[in-house]
N, C-alpha and C. Protein backbone atom coordinates (compact mmCIF):
# COMPACT_ATOMS: atom_id res chain seq x y z
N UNK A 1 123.63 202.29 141.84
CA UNK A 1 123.02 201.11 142.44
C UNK A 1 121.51 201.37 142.59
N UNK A 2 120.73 200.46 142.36
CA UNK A 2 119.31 200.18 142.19
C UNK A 2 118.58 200.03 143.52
N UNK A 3 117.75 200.93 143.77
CA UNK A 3 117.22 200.42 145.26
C UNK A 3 116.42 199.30 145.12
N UNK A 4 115.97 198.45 143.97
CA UNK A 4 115.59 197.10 143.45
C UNK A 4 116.36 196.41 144.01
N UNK A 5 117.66 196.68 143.56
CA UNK A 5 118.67 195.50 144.28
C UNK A 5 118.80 195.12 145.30
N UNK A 6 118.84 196.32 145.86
CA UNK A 6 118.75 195.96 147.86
C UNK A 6 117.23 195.69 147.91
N UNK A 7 116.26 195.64 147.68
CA UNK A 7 115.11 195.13 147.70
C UNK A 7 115.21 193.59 147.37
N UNK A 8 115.78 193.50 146.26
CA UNK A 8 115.75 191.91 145.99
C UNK A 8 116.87 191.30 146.94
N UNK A 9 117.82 191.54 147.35
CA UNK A 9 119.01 190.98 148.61
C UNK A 9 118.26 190.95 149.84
N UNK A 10 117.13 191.91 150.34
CA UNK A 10 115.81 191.69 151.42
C UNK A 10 115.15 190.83 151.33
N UNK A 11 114.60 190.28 150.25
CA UNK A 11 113.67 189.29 150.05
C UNK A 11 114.29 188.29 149.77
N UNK A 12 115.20 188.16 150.03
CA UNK A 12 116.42 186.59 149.72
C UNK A 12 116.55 186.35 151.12
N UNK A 13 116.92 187.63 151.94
CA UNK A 13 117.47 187.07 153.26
C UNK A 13 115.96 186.86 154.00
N UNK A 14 114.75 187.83 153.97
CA UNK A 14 113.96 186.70 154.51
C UNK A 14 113.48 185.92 153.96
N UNK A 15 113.67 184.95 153.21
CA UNK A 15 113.36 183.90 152.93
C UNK A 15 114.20 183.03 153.42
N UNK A 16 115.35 183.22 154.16
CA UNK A 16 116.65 182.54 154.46
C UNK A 16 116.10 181.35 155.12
N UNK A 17 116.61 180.11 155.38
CA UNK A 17 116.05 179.23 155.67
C UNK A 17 118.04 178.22 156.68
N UNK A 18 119.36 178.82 156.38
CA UNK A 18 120.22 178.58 157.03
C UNK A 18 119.84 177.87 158.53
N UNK A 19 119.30 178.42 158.86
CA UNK A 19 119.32 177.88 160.54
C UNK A 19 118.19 176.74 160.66
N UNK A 20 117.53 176.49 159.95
CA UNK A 20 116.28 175.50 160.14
C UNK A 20 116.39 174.44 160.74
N UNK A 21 117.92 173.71 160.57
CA UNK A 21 118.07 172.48 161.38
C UNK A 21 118.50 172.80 163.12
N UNK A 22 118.37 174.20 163.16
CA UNK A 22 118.54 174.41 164.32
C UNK A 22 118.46 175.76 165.41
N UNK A 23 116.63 175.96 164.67
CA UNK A 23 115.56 176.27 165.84
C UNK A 23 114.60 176.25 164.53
N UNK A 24 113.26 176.02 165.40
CA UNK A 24 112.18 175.50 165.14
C UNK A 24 111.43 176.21 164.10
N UNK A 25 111.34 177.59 164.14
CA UNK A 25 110.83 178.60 162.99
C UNK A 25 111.98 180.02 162.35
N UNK A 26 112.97 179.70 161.29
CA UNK A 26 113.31 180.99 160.99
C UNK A 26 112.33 181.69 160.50
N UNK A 27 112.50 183.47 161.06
CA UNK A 27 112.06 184.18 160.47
C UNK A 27 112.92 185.43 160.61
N UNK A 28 113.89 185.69 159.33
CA UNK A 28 114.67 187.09 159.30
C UNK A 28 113.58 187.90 159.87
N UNK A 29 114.46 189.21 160.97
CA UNK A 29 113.87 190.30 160.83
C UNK A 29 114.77 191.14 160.45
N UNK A 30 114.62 191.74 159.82
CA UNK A 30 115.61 193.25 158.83
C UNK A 30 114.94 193.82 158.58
N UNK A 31 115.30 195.99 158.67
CA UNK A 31 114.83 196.77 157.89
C UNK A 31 116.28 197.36 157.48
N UNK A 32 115.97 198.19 155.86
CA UNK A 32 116.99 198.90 155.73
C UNK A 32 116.83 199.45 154.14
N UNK A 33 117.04 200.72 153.87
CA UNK A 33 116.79 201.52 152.87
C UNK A 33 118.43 201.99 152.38
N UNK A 34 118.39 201.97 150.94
CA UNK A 34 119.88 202.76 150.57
C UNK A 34 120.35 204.25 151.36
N UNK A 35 118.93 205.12 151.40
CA UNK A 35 119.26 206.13 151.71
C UNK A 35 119.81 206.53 153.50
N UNK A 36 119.08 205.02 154.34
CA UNK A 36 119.53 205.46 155.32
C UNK A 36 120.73 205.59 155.63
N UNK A 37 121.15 206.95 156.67
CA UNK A 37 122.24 206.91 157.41
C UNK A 37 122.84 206.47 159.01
N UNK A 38 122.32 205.69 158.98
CA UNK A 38 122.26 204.83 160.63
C UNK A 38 122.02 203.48 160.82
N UNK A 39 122.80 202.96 160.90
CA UNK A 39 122.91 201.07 160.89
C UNK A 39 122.91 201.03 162.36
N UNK A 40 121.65 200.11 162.84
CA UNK A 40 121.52 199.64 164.13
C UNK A 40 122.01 197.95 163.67
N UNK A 41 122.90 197.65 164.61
CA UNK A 41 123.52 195.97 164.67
C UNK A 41 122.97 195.56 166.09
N UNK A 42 122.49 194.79 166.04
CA UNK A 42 122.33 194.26 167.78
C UNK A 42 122.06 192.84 167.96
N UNK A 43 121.71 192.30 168.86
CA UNK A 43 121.94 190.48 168.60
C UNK A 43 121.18 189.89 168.23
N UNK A 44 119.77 189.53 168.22
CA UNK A 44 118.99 188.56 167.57
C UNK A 44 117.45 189.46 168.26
N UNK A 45 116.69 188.50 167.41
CA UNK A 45 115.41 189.12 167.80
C UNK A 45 114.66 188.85 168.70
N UNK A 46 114.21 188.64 169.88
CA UNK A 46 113.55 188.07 171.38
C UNK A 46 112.26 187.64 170.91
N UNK A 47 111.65 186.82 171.48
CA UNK A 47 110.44 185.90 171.43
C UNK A 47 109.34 187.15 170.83
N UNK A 48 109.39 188.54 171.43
CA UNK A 48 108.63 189.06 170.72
C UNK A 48 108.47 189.51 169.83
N UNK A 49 109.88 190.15 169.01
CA UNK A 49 110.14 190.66 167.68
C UNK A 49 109.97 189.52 166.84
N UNK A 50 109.82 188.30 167.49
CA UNK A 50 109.81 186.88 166.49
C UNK A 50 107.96 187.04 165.91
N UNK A 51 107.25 187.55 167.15
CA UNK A 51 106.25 186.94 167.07
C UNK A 51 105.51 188.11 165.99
N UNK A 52 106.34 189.32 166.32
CA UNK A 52 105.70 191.00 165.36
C UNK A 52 106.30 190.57 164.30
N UNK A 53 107.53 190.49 163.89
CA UNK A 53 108.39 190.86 163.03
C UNK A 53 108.76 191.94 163.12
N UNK A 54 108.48 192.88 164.10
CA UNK A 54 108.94 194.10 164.03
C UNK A 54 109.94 194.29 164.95
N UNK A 55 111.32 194.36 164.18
CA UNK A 55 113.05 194.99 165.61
C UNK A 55 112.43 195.70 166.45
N UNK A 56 113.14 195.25 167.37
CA UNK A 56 113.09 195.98 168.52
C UNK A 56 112.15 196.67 169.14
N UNK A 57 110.70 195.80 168.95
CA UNK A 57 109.80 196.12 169.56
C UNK A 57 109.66 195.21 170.83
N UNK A 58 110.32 195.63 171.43
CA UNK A 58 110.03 195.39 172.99
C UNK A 58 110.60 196.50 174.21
N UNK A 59 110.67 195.69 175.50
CA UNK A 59 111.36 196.84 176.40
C UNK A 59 112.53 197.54 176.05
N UNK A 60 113.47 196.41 175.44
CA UNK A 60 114.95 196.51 175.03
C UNK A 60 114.81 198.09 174.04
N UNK A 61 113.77 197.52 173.23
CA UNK A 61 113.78 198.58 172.01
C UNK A 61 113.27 199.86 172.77
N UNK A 62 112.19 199.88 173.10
CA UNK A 62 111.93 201.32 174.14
C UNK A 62 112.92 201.87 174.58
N UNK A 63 113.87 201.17 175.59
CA UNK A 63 115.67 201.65 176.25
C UNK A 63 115.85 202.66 174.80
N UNK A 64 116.04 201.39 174.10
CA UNK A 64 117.26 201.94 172.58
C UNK A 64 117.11 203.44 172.45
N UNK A 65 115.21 203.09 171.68
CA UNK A 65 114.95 204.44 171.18
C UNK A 65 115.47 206.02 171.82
N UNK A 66 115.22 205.67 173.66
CA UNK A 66 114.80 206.85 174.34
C UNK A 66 116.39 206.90 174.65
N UNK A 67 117.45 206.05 174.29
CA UNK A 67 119.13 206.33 174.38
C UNK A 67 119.21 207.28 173.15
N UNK A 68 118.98 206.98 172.23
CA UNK A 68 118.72 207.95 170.40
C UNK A 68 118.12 208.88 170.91
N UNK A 69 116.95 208.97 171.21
CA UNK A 69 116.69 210.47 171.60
C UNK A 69 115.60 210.74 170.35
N UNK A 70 115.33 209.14 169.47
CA UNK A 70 113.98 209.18 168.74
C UNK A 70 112.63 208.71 169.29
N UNK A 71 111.64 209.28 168.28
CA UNK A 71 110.59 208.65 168.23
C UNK A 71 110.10 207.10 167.68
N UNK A 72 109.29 206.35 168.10
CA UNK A 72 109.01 205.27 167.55
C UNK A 72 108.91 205.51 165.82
N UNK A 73 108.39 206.42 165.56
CA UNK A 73 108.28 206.99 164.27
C UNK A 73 109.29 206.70 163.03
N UNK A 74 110.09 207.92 164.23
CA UNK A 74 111.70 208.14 163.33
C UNK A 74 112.73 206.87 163.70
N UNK A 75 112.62 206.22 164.22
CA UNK A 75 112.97 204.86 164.73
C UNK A 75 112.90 203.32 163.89
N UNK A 76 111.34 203.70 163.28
CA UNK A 76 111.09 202.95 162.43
C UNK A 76 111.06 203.48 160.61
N UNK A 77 111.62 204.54 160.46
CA UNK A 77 111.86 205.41 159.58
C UNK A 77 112.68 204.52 158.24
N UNK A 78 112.50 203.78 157.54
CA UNK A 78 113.85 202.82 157.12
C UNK A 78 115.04 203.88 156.18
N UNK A 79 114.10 204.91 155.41
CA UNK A 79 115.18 205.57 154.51
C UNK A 79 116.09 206.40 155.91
N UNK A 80 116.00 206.45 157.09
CA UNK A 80 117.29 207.08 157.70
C UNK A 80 117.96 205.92 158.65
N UNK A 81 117.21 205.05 158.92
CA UNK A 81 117.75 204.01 159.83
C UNK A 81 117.56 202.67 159.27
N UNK A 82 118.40 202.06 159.58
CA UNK A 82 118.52 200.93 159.23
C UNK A 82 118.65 199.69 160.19
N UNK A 83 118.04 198.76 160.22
CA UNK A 83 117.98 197.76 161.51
C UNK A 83 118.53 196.54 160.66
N UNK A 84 119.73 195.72 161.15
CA UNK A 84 120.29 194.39 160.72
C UNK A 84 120.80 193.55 162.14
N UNK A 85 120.69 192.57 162.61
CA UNK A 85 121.22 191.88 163.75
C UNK A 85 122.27 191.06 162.98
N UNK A 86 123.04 190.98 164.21
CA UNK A 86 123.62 189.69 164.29
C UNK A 86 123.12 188.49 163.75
N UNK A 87 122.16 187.93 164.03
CA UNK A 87 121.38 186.95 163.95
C UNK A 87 119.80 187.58 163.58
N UNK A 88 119.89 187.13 162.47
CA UNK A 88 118.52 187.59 161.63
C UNK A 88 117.14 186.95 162.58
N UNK A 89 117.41 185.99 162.99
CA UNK A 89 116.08 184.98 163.07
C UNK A 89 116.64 184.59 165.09
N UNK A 90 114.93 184.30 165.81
CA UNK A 90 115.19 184.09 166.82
C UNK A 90 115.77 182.93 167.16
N UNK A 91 116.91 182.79 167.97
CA UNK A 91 117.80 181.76 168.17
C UNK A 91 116.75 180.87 169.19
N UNK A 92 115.78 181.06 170.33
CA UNK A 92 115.12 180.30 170.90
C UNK A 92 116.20 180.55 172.31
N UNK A 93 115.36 179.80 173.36
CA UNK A 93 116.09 180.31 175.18
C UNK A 93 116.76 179.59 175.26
N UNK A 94 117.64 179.95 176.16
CA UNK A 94 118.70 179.30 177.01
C UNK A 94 118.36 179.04 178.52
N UNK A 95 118.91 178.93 179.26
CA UNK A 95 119.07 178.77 180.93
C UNK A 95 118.98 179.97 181.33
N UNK A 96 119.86 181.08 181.01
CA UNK A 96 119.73 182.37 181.37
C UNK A 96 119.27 183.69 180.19
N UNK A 97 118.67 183.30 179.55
CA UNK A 97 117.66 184.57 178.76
C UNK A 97 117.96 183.65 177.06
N UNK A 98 117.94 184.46 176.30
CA UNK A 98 117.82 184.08 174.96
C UNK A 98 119.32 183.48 174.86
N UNK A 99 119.33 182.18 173.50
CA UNK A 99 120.49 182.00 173.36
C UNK A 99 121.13 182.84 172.26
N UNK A 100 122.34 182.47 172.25
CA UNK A 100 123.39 183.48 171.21
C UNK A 100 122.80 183.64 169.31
N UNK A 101 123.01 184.76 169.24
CA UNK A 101 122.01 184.79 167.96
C UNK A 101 123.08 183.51 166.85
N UNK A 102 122.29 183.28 165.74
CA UNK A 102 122.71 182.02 164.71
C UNK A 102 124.58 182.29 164.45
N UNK A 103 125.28 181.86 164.11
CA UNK A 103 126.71 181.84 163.63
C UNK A 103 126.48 182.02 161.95
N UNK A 104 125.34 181.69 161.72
CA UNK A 104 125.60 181.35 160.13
C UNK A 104 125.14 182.93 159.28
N UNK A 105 124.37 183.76 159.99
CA UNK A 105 123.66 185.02 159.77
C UNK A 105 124.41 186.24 159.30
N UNK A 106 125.80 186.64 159.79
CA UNK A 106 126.35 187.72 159.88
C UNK A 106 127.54 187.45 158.32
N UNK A 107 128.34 186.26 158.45
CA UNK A 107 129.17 186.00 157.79
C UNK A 107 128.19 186.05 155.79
N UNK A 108 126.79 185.24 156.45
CA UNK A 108 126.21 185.08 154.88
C UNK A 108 125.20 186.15 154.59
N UNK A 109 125.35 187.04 155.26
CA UNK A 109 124.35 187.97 154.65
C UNK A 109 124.95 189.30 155.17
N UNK A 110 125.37 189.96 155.80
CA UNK A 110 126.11 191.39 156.41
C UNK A 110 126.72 191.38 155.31
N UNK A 111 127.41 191.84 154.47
CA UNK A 111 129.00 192.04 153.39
C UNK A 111 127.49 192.54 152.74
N UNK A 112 127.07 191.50 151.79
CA UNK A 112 126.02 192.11 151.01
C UNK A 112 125.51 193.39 150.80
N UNK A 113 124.55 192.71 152.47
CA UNK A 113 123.52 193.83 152.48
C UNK A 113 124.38 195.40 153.00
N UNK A 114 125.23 195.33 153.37
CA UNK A 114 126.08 196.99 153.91
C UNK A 114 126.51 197.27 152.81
N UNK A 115 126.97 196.57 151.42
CA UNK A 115 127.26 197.18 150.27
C UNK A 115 126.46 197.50 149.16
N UNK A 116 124.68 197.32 150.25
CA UNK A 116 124.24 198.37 149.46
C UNK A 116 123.22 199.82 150.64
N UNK A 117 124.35 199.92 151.52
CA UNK A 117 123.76 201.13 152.28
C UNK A 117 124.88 201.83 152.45
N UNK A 118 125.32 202.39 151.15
CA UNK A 118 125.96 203.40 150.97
C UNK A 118 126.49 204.73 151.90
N UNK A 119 125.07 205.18 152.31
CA UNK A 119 124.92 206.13 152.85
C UNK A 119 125.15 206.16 154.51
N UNK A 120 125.37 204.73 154.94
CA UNK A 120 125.99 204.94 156.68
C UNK A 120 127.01 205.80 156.89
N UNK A 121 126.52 206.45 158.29
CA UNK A 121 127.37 207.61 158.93
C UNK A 121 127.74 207.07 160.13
N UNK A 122 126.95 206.23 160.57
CA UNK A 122 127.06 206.16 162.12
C UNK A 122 126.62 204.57 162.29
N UNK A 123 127.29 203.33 162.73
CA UNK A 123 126.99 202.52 163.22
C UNK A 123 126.69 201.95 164.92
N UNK A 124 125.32 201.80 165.40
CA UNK A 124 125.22 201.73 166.91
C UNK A 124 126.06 199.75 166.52
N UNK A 125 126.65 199.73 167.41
CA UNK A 125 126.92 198.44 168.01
C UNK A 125 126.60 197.82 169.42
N UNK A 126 125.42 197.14 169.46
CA UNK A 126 125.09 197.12 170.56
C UNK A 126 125.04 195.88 171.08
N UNK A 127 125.78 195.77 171.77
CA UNK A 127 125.78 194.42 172.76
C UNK A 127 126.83 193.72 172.56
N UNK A 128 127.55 192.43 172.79
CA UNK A 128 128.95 191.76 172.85
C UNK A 128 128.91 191.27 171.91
N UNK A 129 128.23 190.95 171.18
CA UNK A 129 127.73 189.89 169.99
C UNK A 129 128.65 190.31 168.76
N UNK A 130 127.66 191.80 168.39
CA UNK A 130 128.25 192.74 167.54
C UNK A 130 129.40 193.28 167.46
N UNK A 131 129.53 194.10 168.81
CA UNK A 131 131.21 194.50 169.35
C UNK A 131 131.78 193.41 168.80
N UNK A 132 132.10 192.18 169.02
CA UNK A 132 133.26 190.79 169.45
C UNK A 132 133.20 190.76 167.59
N UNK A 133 132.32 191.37 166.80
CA UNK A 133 132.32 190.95 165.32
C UNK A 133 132.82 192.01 164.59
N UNK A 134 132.51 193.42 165.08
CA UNK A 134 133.10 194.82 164.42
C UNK A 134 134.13 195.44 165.50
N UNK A 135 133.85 195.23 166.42
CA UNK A 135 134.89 196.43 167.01
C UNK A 135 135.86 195.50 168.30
N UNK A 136 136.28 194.61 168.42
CA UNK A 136 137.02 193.52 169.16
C UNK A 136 138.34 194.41 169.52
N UNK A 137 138.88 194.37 168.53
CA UNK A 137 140.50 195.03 168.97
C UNK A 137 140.72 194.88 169.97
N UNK A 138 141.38 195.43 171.28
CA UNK A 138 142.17 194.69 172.13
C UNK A 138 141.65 195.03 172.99
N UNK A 139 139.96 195.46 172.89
CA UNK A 139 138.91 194.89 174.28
C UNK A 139 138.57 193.58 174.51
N UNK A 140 139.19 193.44 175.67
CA UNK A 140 138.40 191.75 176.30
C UNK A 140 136.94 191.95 176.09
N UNK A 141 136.67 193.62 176.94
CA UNK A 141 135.24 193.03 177.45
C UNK A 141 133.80 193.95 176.52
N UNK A 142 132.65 193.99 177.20
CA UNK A 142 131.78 194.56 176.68
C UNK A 142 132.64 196.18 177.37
N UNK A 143 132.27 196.09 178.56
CA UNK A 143 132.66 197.32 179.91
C UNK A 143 134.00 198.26 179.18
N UNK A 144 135.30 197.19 178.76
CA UNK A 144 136.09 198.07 178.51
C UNK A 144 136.00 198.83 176.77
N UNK A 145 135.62 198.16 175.95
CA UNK A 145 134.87 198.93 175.11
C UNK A 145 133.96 200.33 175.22
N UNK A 146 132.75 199.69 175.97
CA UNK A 146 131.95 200.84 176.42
C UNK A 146 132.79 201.99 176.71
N UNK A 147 133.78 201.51 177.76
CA UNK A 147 134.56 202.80 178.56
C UNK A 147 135.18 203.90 177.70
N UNK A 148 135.67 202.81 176.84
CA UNK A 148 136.58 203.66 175.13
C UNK A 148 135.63 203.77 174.09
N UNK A 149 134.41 204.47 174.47
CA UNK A 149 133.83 204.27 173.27
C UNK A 149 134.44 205.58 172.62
N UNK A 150 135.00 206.68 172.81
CA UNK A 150 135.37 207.91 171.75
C UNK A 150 136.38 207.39 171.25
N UNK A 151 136.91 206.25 171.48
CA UNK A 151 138.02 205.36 170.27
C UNK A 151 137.06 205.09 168.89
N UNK A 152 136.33 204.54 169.01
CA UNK A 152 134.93 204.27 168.02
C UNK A 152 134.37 205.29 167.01
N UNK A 153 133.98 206.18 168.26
CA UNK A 153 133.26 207.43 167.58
C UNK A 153 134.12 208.33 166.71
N UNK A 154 133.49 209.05 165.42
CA UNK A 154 131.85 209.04 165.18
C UNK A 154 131.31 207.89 164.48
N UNK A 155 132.19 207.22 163.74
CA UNK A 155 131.76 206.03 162.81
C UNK A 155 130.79 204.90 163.77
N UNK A 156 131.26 204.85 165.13
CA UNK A 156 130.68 203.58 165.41
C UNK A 156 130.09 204.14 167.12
N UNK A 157 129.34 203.68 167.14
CA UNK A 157 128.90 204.03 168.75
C UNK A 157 128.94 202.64 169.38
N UNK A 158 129.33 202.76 170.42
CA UNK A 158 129.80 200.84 171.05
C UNK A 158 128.69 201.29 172.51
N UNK A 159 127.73 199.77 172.87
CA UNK A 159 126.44 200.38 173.43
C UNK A 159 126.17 198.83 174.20
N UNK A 160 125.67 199.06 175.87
CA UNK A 160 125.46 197.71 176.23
C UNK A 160 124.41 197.36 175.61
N UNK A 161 123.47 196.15 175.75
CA UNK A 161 122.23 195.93 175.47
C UNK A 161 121.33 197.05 176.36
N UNK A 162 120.45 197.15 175.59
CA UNK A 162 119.44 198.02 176.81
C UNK A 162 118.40 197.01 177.34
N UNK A 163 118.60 195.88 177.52
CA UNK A 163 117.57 194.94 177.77
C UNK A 163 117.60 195.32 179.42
N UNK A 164 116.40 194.94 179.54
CA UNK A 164 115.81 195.26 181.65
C UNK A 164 116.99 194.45 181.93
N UNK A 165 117.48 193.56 181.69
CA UNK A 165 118.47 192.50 182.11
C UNK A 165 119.65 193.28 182.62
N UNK A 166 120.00 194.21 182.16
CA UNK A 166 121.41 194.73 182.19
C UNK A 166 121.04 195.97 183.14
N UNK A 167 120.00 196.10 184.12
CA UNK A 167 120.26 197.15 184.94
C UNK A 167 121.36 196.59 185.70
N UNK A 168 121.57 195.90 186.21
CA UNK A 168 123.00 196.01 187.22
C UNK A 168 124.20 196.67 186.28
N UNK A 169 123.90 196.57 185.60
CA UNK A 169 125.38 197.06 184.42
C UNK A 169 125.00 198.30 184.47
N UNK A 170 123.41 198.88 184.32
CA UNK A 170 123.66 200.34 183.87
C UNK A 170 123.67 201.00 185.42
N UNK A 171 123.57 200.52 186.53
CA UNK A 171 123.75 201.04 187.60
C UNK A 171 125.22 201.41 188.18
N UNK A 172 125.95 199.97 188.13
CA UNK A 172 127.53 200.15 187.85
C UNK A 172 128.03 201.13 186.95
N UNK A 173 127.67 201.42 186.12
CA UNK A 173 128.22 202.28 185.07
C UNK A 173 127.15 203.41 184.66
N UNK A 174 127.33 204.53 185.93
CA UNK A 174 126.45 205.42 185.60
C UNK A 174 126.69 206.46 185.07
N UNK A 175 128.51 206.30 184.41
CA UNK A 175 128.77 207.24 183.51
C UNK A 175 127.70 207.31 182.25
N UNK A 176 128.05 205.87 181.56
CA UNK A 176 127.16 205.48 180.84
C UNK A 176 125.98 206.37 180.10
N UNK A 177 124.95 206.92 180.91
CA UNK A 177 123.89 207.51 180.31
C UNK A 177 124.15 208.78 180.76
N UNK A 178 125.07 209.83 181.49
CA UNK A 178 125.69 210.80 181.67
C UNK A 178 126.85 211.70 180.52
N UNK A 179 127.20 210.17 179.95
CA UNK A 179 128.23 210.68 178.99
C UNK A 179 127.96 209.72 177.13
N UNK A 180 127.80 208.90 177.39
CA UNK A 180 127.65 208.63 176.33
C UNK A 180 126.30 208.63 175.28
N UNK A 181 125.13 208.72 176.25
CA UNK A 181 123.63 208.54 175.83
C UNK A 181 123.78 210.39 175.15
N UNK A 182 123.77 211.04 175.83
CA UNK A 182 124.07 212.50 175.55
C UNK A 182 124.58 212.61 173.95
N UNK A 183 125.73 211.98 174.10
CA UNK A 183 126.27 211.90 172.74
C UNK A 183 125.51 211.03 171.37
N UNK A 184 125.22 210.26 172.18
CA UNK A 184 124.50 209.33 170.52
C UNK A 184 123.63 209.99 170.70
N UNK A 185 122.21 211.19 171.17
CA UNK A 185 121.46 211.61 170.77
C UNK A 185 121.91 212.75 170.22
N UNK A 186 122.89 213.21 170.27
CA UNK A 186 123.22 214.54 169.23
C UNK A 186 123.69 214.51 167.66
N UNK A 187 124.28 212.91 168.36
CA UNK A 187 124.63 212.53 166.79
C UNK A 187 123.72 212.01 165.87
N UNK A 188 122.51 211.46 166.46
CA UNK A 188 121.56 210.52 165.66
C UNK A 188 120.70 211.98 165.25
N UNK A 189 120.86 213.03 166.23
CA UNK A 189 119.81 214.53 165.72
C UNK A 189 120.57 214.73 164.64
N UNK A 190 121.88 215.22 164.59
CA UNK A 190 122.20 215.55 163.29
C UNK A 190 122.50 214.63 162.30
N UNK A 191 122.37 213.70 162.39
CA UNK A 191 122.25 212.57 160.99
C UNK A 191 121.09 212.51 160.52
N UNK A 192 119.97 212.55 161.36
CA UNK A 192 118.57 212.74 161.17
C UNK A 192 118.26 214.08 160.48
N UNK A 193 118.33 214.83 160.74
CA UNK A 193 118.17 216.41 160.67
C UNK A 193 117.30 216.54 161.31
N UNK A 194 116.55 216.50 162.45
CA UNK A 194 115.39 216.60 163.27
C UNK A 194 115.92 217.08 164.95
């Protein structure tokens, strides 16, 4: 397989234009290289990654990184990591924070683009969005997932949002960064080699 190809399946999806009748500006954000070994999934992109184009540049993304145990650097690295949402393009607000990333995003463009990143070792799944699309099985919730995440592991790491929003969650659940943060940084070191 041609790293052209997945280059040209990149430049299709941002150009994607699916959601237009419903929010005001698409703009895919995606990174992702054949060679990487680390697929970040997470829900849509917030008013500010809309406005950079760059994932997970915000608070949320700061959390992420310093849960990985990377640098902004190696973070933004595409031949080892790979960044795809749920929802390519910003869905626009709701009443209580951003609304749910697009419906039309995951079904018409995910299959594709993962069949040409060969090389995943480790998928983060982060937030309900993702979970409720890869890893559902007979968790109701975000919480009881989280709880089972060594059901998951190593293939998949199951992860709340790290958005400021969810400190009551990471306070309640202070196993959380005791037991599981520990682990996805050992694993993202040795997938990395760093």
């Amino acid at each position: 397989m041609l790293a052209s190809d997945l280059d040209t399946l990149l430049d299709q999806v941002r150009a994607c234009q699916l959601c237009k009748a419903h929010i005001p500006e698409p703009r895919p954000v995606l990174r992702a290289c054949q060679s990487a070994k680390v697929l970040v999934i997470g829900q849509a992109p917030g008013t500010k990654v809309h406005a950079s184009g760059i994932p997970w540049d915000d608070a949320s993304g700061r959390r992420l990184r310093r849960w990985m145990g990377v640098t902004d650097a190696e973070f933004y690295d595409t031949s080892h990591i790979a960044i795809v949402p749920m929802g390519l393009c910003y869905p626009g607000k709701g009443k209580s924070g951003d609304l749910p990333p697009r419906p039309e995003c995951a079904p018409a463009w995910h299959a594709e683009v993962f069949k040409r990143l060969p090389n995943i070792e480790c998928t983060l799944l982060i937030g309900q969005y993702a979970q409720n699309y890869y890893a559902a099985g007979n968790h109701k919730t975000l919480t009881s997932r989280v709880t089972d995440w060594q059901k998951f592991a190593p293939s998949r790491v199951v992860l709340p949002h790290p958005s400021p929003r969810n400190e009551l969650w990471l306070r309640k659940n202070p196993w959380f960064e005791r037991e599981v943060v520990p682990y996805l940084q050992s694993t993202i070191r040795a997938l990395l080699c760093v």
